[in-house]
C-alpha atoms as a PDB file:
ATOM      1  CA  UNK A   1     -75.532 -43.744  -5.171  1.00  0.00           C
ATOM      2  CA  UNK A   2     -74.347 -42.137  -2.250  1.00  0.00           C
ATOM      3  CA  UNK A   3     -73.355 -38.392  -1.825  1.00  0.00           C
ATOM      4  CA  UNK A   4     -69.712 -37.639  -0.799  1.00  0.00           C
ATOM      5  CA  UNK A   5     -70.075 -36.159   2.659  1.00  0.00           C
ATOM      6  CA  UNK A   6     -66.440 -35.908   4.067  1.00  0.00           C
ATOM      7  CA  UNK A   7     -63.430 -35.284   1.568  1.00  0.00           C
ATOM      8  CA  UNK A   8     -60.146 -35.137   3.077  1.00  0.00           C
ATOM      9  CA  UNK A   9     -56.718 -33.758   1.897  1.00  0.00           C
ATOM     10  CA  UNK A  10     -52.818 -34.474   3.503  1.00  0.00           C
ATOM     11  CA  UNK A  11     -49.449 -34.342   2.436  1.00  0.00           C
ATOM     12  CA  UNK A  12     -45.927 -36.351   3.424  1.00  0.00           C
ATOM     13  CA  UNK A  13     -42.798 -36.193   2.467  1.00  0.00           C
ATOM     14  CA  UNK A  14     -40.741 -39.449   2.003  1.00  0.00           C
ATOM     15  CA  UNK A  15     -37.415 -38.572   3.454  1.00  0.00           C
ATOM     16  CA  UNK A  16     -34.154 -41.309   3.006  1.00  0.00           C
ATOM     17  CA  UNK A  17     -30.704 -40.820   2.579  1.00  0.00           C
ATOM     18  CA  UNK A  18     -27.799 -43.553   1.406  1.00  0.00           C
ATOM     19  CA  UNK A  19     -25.575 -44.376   4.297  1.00  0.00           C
ATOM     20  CA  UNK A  20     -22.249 -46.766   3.991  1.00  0.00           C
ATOM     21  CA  UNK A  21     -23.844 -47.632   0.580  1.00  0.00           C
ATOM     22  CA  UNK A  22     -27.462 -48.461   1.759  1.00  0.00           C
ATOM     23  CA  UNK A  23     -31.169 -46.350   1.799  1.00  0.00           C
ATOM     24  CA  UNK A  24     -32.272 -45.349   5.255  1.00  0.00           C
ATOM     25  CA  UNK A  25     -35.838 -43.714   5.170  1.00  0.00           C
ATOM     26  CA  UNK A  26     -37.804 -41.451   7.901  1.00  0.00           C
ATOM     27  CA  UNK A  27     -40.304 -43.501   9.183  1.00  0.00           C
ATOM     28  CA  UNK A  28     -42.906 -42.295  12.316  1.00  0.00           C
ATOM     29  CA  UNK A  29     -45.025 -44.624  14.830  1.00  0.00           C
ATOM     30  CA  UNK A  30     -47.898 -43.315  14.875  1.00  0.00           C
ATOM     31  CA  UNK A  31     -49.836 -42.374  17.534  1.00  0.00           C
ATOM     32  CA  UNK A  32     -52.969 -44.083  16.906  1.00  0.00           C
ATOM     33  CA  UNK A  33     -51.624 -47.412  16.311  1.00  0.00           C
ATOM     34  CA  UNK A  34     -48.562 -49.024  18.194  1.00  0.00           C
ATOM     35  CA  UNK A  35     -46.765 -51.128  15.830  1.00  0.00           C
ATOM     36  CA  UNK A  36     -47.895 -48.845  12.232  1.00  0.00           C
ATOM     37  CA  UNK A  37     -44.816 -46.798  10.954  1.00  0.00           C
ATOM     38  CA  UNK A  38     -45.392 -44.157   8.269  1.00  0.00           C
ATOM     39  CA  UNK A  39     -43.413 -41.340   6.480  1.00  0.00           C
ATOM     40  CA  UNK A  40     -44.555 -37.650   8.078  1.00  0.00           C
ATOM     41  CA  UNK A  41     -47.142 -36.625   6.472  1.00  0.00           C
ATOM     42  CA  UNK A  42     -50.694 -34.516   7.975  1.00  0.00           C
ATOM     43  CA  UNK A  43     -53.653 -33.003   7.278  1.00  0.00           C
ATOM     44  CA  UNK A  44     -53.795 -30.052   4.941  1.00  0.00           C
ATOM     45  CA  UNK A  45     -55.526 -27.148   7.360  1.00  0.00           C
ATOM     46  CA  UNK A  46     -57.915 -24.622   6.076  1.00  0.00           C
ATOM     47  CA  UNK A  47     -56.483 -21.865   4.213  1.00  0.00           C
ATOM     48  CA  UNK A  48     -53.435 -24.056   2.538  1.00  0.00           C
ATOM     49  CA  UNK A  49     -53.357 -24.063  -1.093  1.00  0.00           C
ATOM     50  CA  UNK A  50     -49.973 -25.219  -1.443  1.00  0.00           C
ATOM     51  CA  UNK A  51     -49.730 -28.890  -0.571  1.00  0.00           C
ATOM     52  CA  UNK A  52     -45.709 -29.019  -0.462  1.00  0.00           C
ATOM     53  CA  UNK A  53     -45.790 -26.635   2.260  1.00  0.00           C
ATOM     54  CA  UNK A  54     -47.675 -28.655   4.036  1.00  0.00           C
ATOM     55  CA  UNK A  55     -45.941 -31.433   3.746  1.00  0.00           C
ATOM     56  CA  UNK A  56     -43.255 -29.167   5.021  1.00  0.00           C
ATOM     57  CA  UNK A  57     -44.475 -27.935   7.567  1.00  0.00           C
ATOM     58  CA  UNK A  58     -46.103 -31.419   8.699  1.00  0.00           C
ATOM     59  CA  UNK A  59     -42.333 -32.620   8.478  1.00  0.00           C
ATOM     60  CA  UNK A  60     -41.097 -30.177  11.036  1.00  0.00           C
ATOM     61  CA  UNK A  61     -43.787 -30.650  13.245  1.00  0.00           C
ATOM     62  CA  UNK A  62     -43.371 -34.368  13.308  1.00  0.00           C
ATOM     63  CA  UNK A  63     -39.364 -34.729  13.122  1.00  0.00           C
ATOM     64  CA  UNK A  64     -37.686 -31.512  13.871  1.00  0.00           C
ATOM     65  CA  UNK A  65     -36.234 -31.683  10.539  1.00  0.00           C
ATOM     66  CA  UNK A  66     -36.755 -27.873   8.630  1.00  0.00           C
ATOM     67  CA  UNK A  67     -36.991 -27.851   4.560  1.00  0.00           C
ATOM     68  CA  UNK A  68     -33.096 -26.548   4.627  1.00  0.00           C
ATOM     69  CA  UNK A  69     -32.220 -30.362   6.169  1.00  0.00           C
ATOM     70  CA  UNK A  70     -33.495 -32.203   3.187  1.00  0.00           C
ATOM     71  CA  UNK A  71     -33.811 -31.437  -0.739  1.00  0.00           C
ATOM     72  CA  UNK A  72     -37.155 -32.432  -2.958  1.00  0.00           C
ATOM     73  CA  UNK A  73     -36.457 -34.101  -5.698  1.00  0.00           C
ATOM     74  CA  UNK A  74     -37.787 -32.411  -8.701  1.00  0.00           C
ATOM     75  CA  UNK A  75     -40.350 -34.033 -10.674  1.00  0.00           C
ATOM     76  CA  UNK A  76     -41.449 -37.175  -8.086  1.00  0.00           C
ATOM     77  CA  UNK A  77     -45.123 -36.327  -7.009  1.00  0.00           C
ATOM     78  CA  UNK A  78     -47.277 -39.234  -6.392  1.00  0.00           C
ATOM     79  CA  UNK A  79     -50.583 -38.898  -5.757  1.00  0.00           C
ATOM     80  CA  UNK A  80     -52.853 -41.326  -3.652  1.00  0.00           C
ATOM     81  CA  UNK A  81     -56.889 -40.962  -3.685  1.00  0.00           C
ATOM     82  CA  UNK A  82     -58.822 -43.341  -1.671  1.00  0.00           C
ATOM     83  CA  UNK A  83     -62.310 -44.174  -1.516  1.00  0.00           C
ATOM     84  CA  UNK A  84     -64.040 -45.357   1.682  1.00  0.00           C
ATOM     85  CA  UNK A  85     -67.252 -46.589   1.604  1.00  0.00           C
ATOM     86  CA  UNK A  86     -69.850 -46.913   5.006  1.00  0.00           C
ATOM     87  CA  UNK A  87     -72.963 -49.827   4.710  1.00  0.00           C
ATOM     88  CA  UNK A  88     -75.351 -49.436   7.162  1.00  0.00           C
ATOM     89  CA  UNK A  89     -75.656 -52.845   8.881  1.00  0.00           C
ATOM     90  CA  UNK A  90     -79.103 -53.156   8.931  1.00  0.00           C
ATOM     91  CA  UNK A  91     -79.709 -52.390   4.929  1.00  0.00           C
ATOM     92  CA  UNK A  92     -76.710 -53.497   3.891  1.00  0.00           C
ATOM     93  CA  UNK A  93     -76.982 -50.074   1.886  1.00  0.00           C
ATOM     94  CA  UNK A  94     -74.123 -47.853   0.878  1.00  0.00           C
ATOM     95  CA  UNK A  95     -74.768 -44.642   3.057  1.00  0.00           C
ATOM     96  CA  UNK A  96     -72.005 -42.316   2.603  1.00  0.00           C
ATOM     97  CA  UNK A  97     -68.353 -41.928   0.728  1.00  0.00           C
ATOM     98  CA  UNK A  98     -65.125 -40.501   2.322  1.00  0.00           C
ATOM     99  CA  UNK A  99     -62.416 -39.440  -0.134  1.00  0.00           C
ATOM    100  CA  UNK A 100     -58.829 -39.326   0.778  1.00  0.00           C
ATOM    101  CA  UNK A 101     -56.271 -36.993  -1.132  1.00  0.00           C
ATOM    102  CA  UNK A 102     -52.529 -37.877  -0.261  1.00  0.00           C
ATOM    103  CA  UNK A 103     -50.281 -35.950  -1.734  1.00  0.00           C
ATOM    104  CA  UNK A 104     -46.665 -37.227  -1.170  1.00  0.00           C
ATOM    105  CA  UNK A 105     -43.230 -35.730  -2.604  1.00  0.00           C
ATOM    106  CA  UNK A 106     -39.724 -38.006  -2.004  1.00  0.00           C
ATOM    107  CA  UNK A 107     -36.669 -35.692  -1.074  1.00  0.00           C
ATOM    108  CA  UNK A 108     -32.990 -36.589   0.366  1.00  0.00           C
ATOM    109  CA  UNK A 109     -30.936 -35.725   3.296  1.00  0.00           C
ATOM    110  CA  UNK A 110     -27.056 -35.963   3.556  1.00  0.00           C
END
């Protein structure tokens, strides 16, 4: 069994809105990959506790759009955890697991 070195958190924020009777969502390119689009969403730093705010926050950064442009909808949280596992070629061994927290919350804009 292999220890759990690396455990990483982030939180998003799926933003849409209904336009002329159809659902238009936020989605980013992302930096790392040309032609993968994804809702904000970032890493939670040290010292958050509160992983709204940093979905938030990671919002802003990302879009320019500030908590008072959007409204959370109250009870959607959806949590995603994700388990990566790294062989070493050689062994064919597992040597270490990364988990992945996502915490993502849906809200709506005018």
């Amino acid at each position: 069994m292999a220890a759990v070195i690396n455990e990483v958190r982030a939180a998003g924020i799926m933003v849409f809105r209904v336009l002329n009777q159809k659902i238009e969502y936020l989605l980013l390119q992302a930096s790392y990959l040309g032609h993968h689009w994804t809702a904000p969403k970032g890493h939670v730093d040290p010292g958050e506790t509160d992983e709204l705010l940093t979905a938030q926050r990671e919002v802003q950064e990302e879009s320019g759009l500030r908590p008072e442009d959007y409204e959370i909808i109250d009870g959607f949280t959806y949590t995603l955890r994700v388990k990566h596992n790294l062989y070493l070629s050689i062994t064919k061994q597992r040597h270490y697991q990364s988990l992945r927290h996502s915490y993502w919350f849906l809200s709506s804009t005018p």
